[in-house]
N, C-alpha and C. Protein backbone atom coordinates (compact mmCIF):
# COMPACT_ATOMS: atom_id res chain seq x y z
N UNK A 1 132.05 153.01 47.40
CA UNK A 1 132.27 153.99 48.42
C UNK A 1 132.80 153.31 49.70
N UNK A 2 132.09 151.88 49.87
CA UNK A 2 132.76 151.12 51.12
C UNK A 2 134.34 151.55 51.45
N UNK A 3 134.63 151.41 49.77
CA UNK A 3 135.92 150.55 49.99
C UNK A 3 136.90 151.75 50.01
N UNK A 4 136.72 153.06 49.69
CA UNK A 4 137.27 154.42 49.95
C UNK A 4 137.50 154.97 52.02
N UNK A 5 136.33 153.92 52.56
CA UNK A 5 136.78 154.06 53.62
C UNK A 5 137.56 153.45 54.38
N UNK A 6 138.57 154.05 55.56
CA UNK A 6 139.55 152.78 56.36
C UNK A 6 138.68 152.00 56.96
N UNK A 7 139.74 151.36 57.53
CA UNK A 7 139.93 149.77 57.65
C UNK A 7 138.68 150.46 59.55
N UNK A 8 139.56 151.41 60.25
CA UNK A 8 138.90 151.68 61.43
C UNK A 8 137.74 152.06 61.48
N UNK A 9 137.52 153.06 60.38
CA UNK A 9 135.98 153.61 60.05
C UNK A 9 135.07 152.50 60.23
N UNK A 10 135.41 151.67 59.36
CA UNK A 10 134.04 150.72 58.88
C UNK A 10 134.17 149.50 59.59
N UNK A 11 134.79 149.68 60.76
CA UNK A 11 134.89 148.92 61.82
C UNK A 11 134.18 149.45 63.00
N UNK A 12 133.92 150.72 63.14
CA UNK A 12 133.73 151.75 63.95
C UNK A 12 132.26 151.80 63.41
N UNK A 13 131.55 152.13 62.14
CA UNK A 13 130.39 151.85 61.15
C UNK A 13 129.61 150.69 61.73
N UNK A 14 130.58 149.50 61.79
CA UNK A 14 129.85 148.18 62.09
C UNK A 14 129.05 147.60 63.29
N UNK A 15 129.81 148.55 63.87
CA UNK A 15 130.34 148.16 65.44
C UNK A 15 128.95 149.09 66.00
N UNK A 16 128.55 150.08 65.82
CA UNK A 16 127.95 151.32 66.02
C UNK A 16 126.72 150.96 65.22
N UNK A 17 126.38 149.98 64.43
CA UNK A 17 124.90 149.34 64.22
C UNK A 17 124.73 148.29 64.41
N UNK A 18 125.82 147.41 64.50
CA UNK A 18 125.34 146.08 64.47
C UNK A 18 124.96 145.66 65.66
N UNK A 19 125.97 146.11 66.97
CA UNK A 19 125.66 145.97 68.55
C UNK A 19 124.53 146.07 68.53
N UNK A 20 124.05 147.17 68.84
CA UNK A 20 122.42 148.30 69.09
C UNK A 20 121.60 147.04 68.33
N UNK A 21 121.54 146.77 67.05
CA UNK A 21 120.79 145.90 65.89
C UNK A 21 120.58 144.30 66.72
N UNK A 22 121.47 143.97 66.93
CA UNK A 22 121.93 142.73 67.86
C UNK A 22 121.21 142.62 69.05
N UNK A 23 121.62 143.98 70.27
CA UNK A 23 120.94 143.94 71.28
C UNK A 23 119.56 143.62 71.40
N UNK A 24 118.95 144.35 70.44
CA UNK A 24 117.49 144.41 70.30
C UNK A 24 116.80 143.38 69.45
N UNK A 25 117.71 142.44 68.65
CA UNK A 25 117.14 141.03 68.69
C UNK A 25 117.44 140.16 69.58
N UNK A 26 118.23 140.70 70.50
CA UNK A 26 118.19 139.54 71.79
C UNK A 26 116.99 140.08 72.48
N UNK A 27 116.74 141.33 72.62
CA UNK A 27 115.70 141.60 73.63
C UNK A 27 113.98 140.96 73.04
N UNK A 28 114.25 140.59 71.55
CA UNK A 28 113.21 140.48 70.97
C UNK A 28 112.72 138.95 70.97
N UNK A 29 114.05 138.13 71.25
CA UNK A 29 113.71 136.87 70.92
C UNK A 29 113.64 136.28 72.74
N UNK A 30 114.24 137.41 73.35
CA UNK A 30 113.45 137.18 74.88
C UNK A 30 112.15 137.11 75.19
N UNK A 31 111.47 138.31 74.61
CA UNK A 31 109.95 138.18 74.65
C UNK A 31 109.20 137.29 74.08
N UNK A 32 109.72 136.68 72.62
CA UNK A 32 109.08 135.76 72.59
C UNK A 32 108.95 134.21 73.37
N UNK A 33 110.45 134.26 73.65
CA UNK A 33 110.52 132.80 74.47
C UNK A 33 109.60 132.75 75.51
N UNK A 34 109.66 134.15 76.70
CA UNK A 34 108.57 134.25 77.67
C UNK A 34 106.89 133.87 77.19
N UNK A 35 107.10 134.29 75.95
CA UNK A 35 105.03 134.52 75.65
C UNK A 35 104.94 132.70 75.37
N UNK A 36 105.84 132.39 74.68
CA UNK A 36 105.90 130.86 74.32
C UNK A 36 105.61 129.66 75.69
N UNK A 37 106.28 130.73 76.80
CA UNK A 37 106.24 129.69 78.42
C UNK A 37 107.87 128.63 78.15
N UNK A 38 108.61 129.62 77.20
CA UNK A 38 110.32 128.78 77.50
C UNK A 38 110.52 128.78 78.69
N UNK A 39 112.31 128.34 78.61
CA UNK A 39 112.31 128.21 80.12
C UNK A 39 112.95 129.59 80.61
N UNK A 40 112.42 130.30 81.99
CA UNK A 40 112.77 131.32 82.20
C UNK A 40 114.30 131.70 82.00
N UNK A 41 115.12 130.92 82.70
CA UNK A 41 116.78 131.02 83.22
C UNK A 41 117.33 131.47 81.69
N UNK A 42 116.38 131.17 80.40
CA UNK A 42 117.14 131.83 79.11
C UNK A 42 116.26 132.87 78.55
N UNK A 43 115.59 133.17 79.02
CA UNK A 43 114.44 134.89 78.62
C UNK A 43 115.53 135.60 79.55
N UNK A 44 115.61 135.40 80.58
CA UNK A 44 116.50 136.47 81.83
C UNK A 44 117.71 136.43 81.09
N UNK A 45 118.92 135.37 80.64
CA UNK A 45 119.83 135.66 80.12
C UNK A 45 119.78 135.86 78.98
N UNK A 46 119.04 135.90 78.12
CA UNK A 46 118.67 137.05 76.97
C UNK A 46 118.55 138.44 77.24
N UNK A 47 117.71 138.43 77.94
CA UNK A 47 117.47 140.15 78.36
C UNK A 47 118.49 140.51 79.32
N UNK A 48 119.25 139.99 79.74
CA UNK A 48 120.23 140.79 81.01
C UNK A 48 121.57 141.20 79.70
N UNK A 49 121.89 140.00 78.16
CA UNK A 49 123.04 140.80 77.61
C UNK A 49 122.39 141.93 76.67
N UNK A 50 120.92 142.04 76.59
CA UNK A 50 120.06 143.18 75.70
C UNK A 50 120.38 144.21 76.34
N UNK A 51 120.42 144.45 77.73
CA UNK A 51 119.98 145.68 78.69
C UNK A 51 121.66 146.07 78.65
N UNK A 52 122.97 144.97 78.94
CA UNK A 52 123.87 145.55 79.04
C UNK A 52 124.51 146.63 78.04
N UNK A 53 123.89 146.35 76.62
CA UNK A 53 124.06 147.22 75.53
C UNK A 53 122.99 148.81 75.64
N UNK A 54 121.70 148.02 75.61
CA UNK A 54 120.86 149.22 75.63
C UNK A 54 120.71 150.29 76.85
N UNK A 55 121.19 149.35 77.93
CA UNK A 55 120.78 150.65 78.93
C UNK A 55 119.49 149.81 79.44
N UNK A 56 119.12 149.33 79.29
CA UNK A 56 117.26 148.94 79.96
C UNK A 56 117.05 148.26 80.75
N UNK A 57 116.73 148.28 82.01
CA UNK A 57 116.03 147.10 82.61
C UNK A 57 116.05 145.60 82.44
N UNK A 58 116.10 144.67 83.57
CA UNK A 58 116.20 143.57 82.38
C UNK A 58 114.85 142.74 82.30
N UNK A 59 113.86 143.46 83.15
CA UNK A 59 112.49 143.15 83.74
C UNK A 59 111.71 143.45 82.59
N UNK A 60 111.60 144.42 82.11
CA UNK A 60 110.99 145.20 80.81
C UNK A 60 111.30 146.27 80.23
N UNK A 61 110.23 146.80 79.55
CA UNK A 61 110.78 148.17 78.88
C UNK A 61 110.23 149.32 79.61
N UNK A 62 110.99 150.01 79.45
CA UNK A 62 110.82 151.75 79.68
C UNK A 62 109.90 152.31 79.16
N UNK A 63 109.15 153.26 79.34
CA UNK A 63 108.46 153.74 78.23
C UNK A 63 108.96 155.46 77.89
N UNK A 64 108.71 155.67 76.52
CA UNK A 64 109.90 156.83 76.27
C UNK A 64 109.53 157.66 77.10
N UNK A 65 108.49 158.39 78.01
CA UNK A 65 107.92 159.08 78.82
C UNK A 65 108.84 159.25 80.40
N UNK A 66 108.89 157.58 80.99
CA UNK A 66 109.48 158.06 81.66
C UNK A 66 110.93 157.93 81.94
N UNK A 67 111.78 157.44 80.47
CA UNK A 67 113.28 157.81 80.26
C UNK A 67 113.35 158.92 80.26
N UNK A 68 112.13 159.49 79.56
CA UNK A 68 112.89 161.65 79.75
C UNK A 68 112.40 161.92 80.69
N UNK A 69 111.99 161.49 81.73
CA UNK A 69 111.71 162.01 83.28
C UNK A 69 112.61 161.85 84.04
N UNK A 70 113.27 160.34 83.95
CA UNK A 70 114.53 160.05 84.59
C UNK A 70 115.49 161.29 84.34
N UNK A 71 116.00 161.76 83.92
CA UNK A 71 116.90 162.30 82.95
C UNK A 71 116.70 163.81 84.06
């Protein structure tokens, strides 16, 4: 079935999970470096290219409560 789709689709497919998928193992392997006591200057630039994808903070997380308040 992949292969029935174009070349843009499943570029467009990739692109549209893998980012989002990506972002959120950078945001993930931020938190751990912090709990570990890494060095800060690479938890912050972890989480500052997480947030540019997701939308989030680069301090922490949101909680879903008050993203739909923002809103």
């Amino acid at each position: 079935m992949w292969v029935l789709l174009s070349a843009g689709l499943r570029r467009w497919l990739i692109a549209s999970v893998a980012v989002p998928v990506g972002a959120r193992a950078l945001g993930a392997v931020a938190r751990q470096v912090e709990l570990r006591g890494g060095p800060p200057k690479l938890a912050r630039t972890l989480r500052s290219a997480s947030s540019l994808v997701l939308g989030q903070r680069a301090t922490g997380r949101r909680s879903l409560g008050r993203r739909l308040l923002r809103r």
